[in-house]
N, C-alpha and C. Protein backbone atom coordinates (compact mmCIF):
# COMPACT_ATOMS: atom_id res chain seq x y z
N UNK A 1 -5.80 5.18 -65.31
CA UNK A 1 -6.79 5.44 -64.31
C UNK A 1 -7.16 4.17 -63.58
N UNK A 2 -7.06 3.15 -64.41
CA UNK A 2 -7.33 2.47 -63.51
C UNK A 2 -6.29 1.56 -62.50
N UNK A 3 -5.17 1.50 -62.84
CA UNK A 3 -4.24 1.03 -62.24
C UNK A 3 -4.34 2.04 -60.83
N UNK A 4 -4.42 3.42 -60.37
CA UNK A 4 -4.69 4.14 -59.70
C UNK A 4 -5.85 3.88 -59.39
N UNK A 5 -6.70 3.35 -59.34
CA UNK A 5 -7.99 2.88 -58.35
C UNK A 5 -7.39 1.78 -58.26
N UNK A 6 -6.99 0.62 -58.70
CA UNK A 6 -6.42 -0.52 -57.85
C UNK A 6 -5.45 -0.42 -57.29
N UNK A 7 -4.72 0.38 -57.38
CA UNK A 7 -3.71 1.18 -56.10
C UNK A 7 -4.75 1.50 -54.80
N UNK A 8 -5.08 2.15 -55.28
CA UNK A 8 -5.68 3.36 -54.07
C UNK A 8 -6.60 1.89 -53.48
N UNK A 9 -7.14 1.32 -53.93
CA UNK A 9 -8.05 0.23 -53.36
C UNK A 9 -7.01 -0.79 -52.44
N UNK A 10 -6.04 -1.38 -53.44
CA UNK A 10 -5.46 -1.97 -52.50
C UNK A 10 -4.71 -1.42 -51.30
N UNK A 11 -4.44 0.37 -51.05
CA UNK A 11 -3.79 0.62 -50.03
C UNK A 11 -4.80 0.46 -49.15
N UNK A 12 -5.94 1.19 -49.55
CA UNK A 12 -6.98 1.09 -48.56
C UNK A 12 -7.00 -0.09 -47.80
N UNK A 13 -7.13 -1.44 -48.41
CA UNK A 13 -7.06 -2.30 -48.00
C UNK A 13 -6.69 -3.01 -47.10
N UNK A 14 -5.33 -2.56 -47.45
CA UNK A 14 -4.46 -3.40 -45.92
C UNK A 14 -4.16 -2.53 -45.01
N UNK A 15 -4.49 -1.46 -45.17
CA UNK A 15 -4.66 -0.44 -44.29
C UNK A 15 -6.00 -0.46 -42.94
N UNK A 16 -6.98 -0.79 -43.46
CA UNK A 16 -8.00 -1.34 -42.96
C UNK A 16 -7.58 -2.36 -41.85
N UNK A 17 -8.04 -2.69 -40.52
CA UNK A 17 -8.02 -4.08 -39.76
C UNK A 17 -6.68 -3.57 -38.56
N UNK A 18 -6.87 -4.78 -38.21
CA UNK A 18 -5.91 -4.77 -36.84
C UNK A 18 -4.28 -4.78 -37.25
N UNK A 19 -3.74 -3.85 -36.05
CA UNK A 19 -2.05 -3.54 -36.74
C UNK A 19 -1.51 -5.18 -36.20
N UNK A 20 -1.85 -5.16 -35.27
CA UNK A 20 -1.10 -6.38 -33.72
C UNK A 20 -2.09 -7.37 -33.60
N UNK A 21 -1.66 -8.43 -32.92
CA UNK A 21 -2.80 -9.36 -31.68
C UNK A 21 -3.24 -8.59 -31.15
N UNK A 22 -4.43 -8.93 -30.36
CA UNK A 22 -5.11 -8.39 -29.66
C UNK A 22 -4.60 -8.37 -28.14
N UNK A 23 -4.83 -7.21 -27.24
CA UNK A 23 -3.76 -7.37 -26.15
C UNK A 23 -5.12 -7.45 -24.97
N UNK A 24 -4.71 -8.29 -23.90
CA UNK A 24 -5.64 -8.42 -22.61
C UNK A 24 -6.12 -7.89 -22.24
N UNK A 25 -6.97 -7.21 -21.46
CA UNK A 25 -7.58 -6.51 -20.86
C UNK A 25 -7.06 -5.67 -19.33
N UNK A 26 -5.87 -6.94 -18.66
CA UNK A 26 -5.39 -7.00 -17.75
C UNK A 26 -4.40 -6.47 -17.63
N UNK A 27 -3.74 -6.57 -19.03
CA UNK A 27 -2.20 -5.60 -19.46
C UNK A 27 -2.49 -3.95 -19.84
N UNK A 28 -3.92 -3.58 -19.84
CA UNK A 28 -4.40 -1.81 -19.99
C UNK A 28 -5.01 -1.29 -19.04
N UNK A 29 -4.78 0.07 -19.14
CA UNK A 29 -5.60 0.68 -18.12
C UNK A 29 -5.28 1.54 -16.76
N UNK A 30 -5.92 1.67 -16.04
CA UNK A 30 -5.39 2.61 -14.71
C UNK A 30 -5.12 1.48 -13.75
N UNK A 31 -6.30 0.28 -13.57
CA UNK A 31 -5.86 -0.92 -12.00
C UNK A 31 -4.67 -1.25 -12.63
N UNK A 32 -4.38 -1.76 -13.75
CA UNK A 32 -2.78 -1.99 -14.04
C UNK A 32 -1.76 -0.53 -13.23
N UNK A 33 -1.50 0.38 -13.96
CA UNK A 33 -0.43 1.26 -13.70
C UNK A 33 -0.84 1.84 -11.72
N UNK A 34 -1.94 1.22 -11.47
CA UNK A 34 -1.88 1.43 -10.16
C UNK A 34 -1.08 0.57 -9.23
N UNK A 35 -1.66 -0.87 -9.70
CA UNK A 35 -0.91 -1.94 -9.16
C UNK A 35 0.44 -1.77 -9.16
N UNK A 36 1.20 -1.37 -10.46
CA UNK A 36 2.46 -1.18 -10.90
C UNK A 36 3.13 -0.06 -9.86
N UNK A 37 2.48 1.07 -9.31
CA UNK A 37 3.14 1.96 -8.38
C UNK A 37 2.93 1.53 -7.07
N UNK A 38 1.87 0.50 -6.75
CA UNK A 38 1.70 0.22 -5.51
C UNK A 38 3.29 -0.43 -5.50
N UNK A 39 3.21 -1.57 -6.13
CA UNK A 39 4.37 -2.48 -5.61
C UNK A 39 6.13 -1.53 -5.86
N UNK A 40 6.21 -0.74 -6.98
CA UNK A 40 6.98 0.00 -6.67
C UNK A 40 7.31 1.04 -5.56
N UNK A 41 6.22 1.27 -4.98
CA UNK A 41 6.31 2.12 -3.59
C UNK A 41 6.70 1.14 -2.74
N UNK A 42 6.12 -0.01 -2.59
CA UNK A 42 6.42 -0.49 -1.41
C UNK A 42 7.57 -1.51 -1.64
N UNK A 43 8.56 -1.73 -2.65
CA UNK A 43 9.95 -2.02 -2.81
C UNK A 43 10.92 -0.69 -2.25
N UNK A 44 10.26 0.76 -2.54
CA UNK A 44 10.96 1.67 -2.51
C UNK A 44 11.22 2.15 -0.72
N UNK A 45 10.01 1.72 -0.20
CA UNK A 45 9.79 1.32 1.16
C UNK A 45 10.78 0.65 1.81
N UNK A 46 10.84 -0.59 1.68
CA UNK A 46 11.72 -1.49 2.34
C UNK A 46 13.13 -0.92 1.70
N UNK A 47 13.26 -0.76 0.64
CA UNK A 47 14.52 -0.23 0.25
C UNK A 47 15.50 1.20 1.56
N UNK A 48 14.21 2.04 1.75
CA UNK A 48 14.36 3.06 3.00
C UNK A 48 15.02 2.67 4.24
N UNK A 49 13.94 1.69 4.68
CA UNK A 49 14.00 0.61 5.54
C UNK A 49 15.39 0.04 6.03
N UNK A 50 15.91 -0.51 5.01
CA UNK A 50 17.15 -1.48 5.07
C UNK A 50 18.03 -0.34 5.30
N UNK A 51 18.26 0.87 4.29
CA UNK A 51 19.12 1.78 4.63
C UNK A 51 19.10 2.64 5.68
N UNK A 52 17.69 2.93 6.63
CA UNK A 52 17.74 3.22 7.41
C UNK A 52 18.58 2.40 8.85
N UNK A 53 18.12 0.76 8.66
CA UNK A 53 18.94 0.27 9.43
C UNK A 53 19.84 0.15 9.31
N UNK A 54 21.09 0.34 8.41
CA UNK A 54 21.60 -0.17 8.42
C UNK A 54 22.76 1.17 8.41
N UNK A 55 22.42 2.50 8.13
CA UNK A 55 22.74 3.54 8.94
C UNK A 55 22.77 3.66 10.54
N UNK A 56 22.26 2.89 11.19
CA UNK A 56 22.41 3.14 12.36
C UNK A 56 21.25 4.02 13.42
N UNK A 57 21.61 3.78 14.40
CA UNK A 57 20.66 4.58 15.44
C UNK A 57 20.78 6.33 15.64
N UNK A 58 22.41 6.61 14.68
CA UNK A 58 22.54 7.90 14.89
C UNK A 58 21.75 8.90 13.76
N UNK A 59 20.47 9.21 13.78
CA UNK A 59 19.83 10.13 12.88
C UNK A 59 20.50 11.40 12.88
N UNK A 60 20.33 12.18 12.02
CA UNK A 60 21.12 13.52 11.75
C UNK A 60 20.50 14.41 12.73
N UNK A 61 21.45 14.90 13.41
CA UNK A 61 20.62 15.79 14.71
C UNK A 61 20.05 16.94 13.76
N UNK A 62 20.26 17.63 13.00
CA UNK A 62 20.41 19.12 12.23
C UNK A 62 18.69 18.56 11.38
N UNK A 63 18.12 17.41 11.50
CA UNK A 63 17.02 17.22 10.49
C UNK A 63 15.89 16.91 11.47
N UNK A 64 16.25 17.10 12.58
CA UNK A 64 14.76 16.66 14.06
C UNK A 64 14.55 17.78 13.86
N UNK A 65 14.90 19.12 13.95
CA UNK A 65 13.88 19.97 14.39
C UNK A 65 13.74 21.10 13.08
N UNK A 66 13.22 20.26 11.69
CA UNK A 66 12.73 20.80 10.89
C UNK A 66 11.44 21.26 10.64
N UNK A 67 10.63 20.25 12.21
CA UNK A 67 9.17 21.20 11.95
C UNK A 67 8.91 21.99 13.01
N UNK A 68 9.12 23.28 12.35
CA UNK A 68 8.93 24.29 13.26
C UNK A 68 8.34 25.79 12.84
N UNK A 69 7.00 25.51 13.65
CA UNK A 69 6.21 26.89 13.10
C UNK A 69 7.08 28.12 12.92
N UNK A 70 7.04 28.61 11.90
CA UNK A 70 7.16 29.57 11.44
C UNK A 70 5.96 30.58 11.22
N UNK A 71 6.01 32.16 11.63
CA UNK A 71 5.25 33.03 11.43
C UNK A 71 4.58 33.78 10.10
N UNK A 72 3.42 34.10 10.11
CA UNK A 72 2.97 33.91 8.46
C UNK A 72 3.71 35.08 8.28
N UNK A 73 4.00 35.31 6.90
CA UNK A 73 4.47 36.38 6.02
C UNK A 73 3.84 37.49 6.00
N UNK A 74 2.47 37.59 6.03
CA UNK A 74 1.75 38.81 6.03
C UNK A 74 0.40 38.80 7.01
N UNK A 75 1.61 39.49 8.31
CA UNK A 75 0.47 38.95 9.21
C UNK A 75 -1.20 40.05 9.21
N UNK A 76 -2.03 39.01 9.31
CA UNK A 76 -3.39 39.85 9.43
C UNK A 76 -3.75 41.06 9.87
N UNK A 77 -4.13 41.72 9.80
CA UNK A 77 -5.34 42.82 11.09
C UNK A 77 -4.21 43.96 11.44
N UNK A 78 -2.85 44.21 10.96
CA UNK A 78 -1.56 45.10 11.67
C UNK A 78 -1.20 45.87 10.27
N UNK A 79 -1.17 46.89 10.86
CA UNK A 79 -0.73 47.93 9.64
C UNK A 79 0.55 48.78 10.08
């Protein structure tokens, strides 16, 4: 019995306390993973960018006139 309480004590033990160092404040959080998508958007940006120029002046004619009202599905007030 008692070897089993100085078991059980010592697991407790080192079980207790910090796993790691302690990590920054600056490395957690949401302004981090925000910062992190800002600058990935705007690599992903210029990335567009370059391939846009570098495609050329000829844009795909078949993709200009994709906005185009369309009539609602179930039109109002008509039976």
């Amino acid at each position: 019995m008692k070897w089993l309480t100085i078991a059980l004590a010592a697991g407790l033990y080192t079980s207790c306390g910090v796993v790691g160092p302690p990590v920054a404040p600056e490395n957690v959080g949401v302004a981090l993973t925000i910062e992190q998508q800002k600058q990935r958007d705007a690599s992903g940006a210029q990335e567009r960018e370059a391939a846009t120029a570098a495609e050329g002046a000829d844009p795909d004619p078949a993709a200009q006139d994709q906005d185009v009202d369309l009539p609602p599905l179930r039109p109002v007030g008509t039976r």
